[in-house]
C-alpha atoms as a PDB file:
ATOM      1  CA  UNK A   1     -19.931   5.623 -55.366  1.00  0.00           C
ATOM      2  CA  UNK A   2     -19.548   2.082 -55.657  1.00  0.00           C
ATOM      3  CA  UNK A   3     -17.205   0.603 -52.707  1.00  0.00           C
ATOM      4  CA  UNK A   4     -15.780  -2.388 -53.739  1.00  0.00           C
ATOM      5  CA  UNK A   5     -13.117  -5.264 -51.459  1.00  0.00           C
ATOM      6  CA  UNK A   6     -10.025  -3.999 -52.486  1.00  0.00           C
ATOM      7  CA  UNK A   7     -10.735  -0.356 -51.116  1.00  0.00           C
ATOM      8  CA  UNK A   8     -11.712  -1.876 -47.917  1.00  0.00           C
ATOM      9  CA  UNK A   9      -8.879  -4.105 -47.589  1.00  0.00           C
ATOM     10  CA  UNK A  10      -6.831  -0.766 -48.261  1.00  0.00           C
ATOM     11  CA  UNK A  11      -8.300   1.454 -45.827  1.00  0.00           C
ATOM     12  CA  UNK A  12      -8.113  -2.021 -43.270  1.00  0.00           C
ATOM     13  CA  UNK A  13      -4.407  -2.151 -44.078  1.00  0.00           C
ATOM     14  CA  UNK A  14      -4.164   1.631 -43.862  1.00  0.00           C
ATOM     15  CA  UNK A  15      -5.439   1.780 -40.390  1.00  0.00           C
ATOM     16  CA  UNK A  16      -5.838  -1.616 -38.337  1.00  0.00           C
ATOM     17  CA  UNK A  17      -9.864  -1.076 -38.639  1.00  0.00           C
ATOM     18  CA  UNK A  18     -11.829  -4.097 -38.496  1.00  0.00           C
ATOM     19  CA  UNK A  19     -13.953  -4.916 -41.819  1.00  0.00           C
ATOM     20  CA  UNK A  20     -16.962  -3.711 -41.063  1.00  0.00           C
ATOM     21  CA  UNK A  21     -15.616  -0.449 -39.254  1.00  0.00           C
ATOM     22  CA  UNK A  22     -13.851   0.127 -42.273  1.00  0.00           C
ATOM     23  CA  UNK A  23     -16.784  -0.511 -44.813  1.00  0.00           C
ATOM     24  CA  UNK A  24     -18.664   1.771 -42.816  1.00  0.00           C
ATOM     25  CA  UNK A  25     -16.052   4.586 -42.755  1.00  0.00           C
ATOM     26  CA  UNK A  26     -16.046   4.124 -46.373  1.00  0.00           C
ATOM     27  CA  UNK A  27     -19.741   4.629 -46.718  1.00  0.00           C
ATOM     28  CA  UNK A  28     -20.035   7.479 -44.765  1.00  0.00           C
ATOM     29  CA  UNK A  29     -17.248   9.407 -46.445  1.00  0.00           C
ATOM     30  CA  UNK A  30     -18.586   8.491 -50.056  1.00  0.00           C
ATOM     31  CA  UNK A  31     -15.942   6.887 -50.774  1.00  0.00           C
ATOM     32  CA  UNK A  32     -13.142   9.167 -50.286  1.00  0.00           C
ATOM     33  CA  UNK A  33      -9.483   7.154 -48.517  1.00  0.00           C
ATOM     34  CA  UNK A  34      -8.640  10.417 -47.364  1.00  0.00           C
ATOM     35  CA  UNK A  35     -11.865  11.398 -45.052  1.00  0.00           C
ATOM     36  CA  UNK A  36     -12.763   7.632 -44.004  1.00  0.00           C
ATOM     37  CA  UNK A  37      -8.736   7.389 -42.987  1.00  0.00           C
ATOM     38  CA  UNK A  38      -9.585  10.442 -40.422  1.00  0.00           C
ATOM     39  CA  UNK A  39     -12.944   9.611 -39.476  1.00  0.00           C
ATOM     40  CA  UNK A  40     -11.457   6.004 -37.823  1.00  0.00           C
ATOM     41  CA  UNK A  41      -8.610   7.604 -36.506  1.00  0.00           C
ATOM     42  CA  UNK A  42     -10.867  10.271 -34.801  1.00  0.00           C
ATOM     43  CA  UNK A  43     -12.275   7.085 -33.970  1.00  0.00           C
ATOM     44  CA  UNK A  44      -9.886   5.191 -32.764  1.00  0.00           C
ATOM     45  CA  UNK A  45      -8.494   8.368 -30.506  1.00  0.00           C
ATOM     46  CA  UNK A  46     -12.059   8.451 -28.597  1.00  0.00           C
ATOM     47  CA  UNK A  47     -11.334   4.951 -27.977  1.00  0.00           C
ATOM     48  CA  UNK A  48      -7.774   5.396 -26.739  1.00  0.00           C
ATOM     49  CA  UNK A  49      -8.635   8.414 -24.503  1.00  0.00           C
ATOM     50  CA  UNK A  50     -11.196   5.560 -22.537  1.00  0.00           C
ATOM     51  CA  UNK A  51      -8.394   2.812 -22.137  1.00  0.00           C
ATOM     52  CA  UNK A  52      -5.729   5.689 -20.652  1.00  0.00           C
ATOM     53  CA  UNK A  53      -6.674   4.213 -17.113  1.00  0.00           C
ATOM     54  CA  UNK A  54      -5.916   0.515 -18.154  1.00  0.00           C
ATOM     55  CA  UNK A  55      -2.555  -0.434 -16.213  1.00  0.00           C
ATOM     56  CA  UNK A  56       0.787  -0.248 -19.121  1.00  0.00           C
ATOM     57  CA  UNK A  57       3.351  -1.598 -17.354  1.00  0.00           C
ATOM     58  CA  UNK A  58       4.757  -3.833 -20.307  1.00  0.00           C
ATOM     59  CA  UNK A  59       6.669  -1.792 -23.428  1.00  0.00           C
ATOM     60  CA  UNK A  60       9.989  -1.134 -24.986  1.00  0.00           C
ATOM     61  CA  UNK A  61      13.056   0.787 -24.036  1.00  0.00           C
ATOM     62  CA  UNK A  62      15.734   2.379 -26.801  1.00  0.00           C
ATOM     63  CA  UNK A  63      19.144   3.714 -26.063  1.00  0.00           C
ATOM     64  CA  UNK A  64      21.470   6.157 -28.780  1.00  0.00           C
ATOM     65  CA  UNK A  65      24.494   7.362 -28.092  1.00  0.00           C
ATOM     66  CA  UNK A  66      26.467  10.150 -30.024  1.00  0.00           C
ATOM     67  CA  UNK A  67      29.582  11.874 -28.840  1.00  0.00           C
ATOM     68  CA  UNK A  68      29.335  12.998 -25.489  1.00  0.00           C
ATOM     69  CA  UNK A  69      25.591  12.248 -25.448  1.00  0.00           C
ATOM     70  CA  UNK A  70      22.576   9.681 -24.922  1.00  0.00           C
ATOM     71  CA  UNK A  71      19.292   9.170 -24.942  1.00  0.00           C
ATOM     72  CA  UNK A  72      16.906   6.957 -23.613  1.00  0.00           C
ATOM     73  CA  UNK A  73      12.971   6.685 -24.478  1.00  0.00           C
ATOM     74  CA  UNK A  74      10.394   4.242 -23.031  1.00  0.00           C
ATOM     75  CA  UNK A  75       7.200   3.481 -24.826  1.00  0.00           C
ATOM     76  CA  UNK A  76       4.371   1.764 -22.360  1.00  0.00           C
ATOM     77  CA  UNK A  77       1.783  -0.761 -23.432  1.00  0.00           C
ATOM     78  CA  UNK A  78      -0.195  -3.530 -21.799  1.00  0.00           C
ATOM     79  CA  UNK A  79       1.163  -6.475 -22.838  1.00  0.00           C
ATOM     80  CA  UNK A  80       4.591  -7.947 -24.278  1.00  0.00           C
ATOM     81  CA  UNK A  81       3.455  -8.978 -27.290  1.00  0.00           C
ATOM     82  CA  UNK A  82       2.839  -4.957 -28.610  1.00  0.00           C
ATOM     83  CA  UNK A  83       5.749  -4.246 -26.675  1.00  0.00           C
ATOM     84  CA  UNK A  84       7.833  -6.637 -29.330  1.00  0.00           C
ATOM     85  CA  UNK A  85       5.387  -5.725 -32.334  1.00  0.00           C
ATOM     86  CA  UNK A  86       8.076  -3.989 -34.634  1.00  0.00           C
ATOM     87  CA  UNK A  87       5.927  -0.639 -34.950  1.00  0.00           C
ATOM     88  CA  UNK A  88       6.073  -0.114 -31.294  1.00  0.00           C
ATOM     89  CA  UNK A  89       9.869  -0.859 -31.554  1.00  0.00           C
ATOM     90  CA  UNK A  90      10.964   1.668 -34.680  1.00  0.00           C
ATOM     91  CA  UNK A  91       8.937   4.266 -32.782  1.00  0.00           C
ATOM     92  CA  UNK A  92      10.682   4.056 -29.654  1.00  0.00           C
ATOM     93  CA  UNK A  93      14.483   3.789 -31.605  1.00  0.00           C
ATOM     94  CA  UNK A  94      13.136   6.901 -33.855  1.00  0.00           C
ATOM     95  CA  UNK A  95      12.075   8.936 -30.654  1.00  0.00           C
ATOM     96  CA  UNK A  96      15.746   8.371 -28.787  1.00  0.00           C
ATOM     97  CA  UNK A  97      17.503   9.456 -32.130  1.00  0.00           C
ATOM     98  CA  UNK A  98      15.042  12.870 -32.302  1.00  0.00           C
ATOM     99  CA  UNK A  99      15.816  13.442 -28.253  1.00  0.00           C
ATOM    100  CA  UNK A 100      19.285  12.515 -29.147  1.00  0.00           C
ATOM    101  CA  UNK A 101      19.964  15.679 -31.323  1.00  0.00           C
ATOM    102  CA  UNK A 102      17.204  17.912 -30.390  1.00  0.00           C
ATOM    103  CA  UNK A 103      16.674  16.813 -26.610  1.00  0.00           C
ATOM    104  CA  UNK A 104      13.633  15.951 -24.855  1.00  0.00           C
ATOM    105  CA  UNK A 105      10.695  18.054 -25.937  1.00  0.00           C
ATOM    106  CA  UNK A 106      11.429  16.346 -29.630  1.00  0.00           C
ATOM    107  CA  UNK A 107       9.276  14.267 -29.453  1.00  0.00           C
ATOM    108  CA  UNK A 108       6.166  16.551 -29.475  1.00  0.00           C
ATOM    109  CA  UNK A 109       6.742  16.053 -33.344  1.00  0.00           C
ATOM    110  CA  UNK A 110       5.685  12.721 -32.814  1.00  0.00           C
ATOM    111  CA  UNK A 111       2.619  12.744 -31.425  1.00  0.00           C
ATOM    112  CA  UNK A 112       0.826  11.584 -34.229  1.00  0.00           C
ATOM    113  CA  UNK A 113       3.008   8.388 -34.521  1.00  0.00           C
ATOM    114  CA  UNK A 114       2.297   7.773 -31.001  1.00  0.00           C
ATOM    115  CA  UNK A 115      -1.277   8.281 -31.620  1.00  0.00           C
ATOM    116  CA  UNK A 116      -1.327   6.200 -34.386  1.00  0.00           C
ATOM    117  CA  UNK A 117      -0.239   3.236 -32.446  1.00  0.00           C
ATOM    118  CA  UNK A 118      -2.986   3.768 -30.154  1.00  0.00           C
ATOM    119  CA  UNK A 119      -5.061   3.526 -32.682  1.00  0.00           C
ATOM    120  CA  UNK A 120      -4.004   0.559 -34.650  1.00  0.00           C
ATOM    121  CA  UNK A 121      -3.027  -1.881 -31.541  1.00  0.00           C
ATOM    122  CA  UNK A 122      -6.024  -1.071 -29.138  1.00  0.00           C
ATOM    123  CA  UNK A 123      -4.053  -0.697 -26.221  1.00  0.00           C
ATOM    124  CA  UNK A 124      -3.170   1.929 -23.373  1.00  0.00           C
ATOM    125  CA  UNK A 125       0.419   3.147 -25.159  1.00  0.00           C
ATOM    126  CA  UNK A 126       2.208   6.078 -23.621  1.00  0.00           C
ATOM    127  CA  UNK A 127       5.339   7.764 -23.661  1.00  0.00           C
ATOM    128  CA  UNK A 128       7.262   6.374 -20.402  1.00  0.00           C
ATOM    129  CA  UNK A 129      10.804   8.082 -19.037  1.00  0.00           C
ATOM    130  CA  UNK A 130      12.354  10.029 -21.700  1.00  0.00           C
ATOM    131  CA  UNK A 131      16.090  11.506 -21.053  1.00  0.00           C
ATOM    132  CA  UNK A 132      18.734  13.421 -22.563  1.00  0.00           C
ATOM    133  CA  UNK A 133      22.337  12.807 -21.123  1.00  0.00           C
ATOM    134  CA  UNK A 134      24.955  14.909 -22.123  1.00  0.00           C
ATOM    135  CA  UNK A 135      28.804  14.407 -20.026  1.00  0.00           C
ATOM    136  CA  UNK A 136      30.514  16.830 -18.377  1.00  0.00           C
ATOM    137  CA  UNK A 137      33.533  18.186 -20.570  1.00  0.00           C
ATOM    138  CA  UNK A 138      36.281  15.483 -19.994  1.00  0.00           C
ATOM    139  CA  UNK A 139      33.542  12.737 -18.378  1.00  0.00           C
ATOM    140  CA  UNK A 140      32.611   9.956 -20.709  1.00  0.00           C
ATOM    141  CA  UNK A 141      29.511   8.286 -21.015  1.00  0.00           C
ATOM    142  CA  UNK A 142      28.660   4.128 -21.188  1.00  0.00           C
ATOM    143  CA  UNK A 143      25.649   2.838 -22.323  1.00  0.00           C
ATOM    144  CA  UNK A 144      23.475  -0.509 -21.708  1.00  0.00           C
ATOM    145  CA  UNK A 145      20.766  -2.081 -23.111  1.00  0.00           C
ATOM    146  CA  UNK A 146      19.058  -5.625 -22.162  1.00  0.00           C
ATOM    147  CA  UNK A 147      17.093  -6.903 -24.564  1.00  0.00           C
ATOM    148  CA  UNK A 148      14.570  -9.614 -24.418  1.00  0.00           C
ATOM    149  CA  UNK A 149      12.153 -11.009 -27.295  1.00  0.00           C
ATOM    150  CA  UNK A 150      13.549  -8.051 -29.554  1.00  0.00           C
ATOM    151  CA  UNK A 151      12.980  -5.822 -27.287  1.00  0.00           C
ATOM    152  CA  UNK A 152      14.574  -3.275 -24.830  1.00  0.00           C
ATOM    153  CA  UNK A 153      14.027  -4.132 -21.032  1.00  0.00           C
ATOM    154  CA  UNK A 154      16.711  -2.426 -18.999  1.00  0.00           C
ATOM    155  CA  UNK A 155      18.965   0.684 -19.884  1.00  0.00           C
ATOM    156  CA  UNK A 156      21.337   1.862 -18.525  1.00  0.00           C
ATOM    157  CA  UNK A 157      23.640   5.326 -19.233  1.00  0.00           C
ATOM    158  CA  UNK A 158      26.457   6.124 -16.742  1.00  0.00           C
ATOM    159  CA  UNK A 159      28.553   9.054 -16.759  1.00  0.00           C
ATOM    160  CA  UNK A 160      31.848   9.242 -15.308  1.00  0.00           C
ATOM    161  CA  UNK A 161      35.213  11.132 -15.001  1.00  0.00           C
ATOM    162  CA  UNK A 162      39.007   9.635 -15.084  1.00  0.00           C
ATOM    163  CA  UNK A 163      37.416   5.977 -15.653  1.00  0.00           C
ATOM    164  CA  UNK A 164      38.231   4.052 -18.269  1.00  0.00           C
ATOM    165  CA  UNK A 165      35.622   2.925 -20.676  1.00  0.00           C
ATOM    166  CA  UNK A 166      36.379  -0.631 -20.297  1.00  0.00           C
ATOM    167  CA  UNK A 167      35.587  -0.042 -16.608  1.00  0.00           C
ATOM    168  CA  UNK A 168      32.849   1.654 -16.936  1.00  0.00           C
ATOM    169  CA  UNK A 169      31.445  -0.406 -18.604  1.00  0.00           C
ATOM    170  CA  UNK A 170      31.935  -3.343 -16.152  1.00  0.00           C
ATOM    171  CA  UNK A 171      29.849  -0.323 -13.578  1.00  0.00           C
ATOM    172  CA  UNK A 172      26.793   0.045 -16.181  1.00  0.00           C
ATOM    173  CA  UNK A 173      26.679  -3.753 -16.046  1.00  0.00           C
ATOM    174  CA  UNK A 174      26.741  -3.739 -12.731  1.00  0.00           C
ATOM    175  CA  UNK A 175      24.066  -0.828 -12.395  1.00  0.00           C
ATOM    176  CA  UNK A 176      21.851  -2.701 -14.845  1.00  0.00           C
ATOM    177  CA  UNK A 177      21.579  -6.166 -12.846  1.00  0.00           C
ATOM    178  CA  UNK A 178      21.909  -4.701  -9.221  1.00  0.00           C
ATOM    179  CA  UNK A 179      19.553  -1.983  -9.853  1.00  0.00           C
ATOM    180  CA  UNK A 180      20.908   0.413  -7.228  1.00  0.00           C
ATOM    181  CA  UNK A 181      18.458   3.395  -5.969  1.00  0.00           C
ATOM    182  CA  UNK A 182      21.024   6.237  -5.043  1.00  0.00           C
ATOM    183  CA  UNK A 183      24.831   6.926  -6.465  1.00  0.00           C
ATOM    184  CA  UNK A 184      25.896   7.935  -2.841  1.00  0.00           C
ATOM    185  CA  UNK A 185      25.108   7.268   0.444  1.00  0.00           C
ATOM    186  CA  UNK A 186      24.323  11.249   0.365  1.00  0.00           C
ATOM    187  CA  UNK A 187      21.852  10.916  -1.458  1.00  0.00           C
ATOM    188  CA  UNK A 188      20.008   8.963   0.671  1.00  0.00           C
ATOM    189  CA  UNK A 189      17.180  10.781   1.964  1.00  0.00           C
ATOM    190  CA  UNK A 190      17.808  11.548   6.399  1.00  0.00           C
ATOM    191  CA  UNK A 191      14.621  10.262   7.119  1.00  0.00           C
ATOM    192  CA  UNK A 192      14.723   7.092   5.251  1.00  0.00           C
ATOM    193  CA  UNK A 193      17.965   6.300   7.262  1.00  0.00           C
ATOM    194  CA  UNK A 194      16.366   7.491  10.849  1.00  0.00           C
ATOM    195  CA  UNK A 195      13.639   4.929   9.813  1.00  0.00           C
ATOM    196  CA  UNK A 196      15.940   2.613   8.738  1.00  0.00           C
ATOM    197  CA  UNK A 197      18.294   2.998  12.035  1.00  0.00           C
ATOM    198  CA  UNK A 198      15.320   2.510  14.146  1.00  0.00           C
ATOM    199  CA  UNK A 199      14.290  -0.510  13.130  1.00  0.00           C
ATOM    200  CA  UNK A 200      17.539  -2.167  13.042  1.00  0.00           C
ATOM    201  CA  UNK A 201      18.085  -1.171  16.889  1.00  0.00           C
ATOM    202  CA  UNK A 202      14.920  -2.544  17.399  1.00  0.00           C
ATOM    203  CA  UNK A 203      15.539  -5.648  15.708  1.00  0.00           C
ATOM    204  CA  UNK A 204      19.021  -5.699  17.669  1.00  0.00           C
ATOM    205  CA  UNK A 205      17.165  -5.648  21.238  1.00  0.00           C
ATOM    206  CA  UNK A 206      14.976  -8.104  20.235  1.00  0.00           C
ATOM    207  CA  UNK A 207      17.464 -10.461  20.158  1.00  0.00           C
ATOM    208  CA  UNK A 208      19.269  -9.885  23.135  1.00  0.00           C
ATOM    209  CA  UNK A 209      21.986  -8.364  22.767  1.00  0.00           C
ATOM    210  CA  UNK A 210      24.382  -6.123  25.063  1.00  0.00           C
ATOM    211  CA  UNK A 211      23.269  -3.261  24.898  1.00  0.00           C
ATOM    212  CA  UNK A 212      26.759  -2.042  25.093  1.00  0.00           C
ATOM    213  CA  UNK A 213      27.338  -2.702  21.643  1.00  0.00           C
ATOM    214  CA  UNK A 214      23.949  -1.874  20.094  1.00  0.00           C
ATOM    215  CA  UNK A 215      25.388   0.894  18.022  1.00  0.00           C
ATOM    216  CA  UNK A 216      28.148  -1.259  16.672  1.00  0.00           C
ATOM    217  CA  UNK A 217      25.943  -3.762  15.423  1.00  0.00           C
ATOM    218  CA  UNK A 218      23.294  -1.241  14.143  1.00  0.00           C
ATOM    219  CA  UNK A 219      26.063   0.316  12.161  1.00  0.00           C
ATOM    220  CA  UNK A 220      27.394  -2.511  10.567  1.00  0.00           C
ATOM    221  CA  UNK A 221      23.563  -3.691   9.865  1.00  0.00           C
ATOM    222  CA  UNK A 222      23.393  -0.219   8.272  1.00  0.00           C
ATOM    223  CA  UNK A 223      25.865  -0.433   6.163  1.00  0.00           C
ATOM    224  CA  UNK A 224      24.827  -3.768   4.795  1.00  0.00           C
ATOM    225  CA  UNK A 225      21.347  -1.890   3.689  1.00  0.00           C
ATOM    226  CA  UNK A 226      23.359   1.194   2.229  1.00  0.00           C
ATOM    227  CA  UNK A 227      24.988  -1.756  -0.060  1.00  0.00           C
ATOM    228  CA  UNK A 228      21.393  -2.647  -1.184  1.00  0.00           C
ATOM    229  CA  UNK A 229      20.686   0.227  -2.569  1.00  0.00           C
ATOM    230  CA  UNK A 230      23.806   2.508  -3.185  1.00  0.00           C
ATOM    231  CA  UNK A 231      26.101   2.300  -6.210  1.00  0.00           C
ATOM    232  CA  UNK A 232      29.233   2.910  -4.514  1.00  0.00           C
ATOM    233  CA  UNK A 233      28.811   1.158  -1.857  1.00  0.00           C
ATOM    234  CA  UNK A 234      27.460  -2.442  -3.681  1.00  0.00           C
ATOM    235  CA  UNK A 235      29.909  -5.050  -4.630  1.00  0.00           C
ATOM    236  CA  UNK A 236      31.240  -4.579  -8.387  1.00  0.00           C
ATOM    237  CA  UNK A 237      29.381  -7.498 -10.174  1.00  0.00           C
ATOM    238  CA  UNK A 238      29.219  -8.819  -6.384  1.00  0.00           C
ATOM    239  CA  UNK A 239      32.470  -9.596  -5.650  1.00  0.00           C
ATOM    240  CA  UNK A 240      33.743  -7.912  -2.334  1.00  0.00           C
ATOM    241  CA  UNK A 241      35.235  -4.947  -3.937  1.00  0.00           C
ATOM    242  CA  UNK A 242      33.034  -1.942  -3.937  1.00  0.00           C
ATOM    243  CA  UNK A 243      32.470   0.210  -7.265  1.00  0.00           C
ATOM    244  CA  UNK A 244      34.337   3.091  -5.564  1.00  0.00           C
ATOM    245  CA  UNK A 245      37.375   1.028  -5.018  1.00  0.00           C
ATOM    246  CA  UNK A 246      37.265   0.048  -8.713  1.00  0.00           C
ATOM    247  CA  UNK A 247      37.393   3.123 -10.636  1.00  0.00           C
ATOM    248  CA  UNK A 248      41.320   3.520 -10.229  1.00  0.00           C
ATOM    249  CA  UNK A 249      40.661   6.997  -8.644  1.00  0.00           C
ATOM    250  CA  UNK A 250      38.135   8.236 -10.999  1.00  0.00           C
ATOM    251  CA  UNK A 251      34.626   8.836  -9.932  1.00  0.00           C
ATOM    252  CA  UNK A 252      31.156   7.916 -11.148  1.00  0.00           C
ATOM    253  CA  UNK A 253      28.943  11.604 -11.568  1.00  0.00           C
ATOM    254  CA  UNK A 254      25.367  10.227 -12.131  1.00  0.00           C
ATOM    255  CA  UNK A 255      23.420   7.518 -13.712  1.00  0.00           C
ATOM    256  CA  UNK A 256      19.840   6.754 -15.157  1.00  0.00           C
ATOM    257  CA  UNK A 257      18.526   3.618 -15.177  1.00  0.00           C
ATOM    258  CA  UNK A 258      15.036   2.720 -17.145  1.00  0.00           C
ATOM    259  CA  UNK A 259      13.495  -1.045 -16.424  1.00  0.00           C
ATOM    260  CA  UNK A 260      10.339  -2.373 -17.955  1.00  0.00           C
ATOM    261  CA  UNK A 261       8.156  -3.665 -14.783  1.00  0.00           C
ATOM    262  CA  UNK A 262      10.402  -2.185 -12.341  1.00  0.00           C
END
């Protein structure tokens, strides 16, 4: 069968195969779209599976939210540029709006999409953090999503109970730019603050102080750390007021955050 330009700028637009990959695919499947369409993606797959070790921290993040509910889905590549490329991008927003309604193991359908990108951009591209968060009857949910270059960089869902939504949404700010570890100082694990408490009394002795009030000052040092890394403890937007004293007696239940790099 005669193979002619056109059907190997088809099966090149078809699949992101160079010219002569495809021209080859073509001539070794006869001729036939169909066949030389699976024999570069089978391909292409071989090729993926050897770049899986290649480091992905770049990609996309997308955030959907129904009634009650929201999703977030990260998609991991190597550089920025896929990470913007509008393929990469539709994927992600499709994935969020499957996990969205059916929850997380939705997007097992979507394997071959995933694949596919794999495939057609020559990079390491994974599936990153993918969550389903659905709000306690009577909590309500806020949702955040930094973009950059077209892109989703930084998500944030909180979930909350007797807050209003204008204030929550002030905290999800908040959570998105101060990128707390922990909701509450419970959480905290006891042996990260023993380490933690430790070094601060050692620091404290080292620079001479009485050791009468050692503990005071390690406390107060301790405190300052907790507001590092603890939602309710960190300054709303930081200003001196803590998110716990800014809820208006309501109280924050959980949050996920997703960042690109972080």
């Amino acid at each position: 069968m005669t193979i002619t330009a056109k059907d190997v700028k088809a099966l090149r637009d078809a699949t992101g195969a160079g010219m002569m990959d495809a021209k080859k695919a073509l001539t070794d499947c006869d001729g036939d779209m169909e066949a030389a369409t699976q024999l570069l993606r089978e391909k292409g797959l071989a090729k993926a599976a050897a770049r899986s070790d290649r480091e992905n921290a770049e990609g996309t993040i997308a955030v959907v939210e129904g009634d009650g509910v929201a999703a977030i889905v990260q998609i991991k590549t190597e550089t920025d540029f896929s990470a913007k490329n509008e393929a990469v991008t539709s994927l992600a927003e499709s994935l969020a709006q499957a996990v969205l309604a059916d929850g997380p193991s939705a997007v097992d359908a979507h394997q071959s999409a995933l694949e596919d990108l794999q495939v057609t951009i020559k990079e390491n591209i994974a599936l990153g953090t993918v969550e389903r968060i659905e709000a306690a009857p009577g909590n309500i949910l806020d949702t955040y999503l930094h973009r950059q270059d077209g892109r989703g960089v930084n998500a944030v869902v909180v979930e909350a109970a007797g807050v209003s939504q204008e204030d929550l949404h002030a905290v999800a700010l908040h959570i998105a730019f101060a990128r707390p570890e922990y909701l509450s100082a419970d959480q905290v694990p006891a042996e990260e603050v023993e380490r933690e408490r430790v070094a601060l009394l050692e620091i404290t002795k080292a620079e001479g102080k009485p050791e009468a009030s050692w503990d005071k000052i390690v406390d107060g040092r301790l405190r300052g750390w907790f507001s590092e890394r603890v939602l309710l403890e960190q300054g709303l937007n930081g200003e001196k007021t803590a998110v716990k004293d800014s809820l208006s007696g309501g109280s924050i239940a959980r949050f996920v955050q997703v960042v690109i790099g972080g």
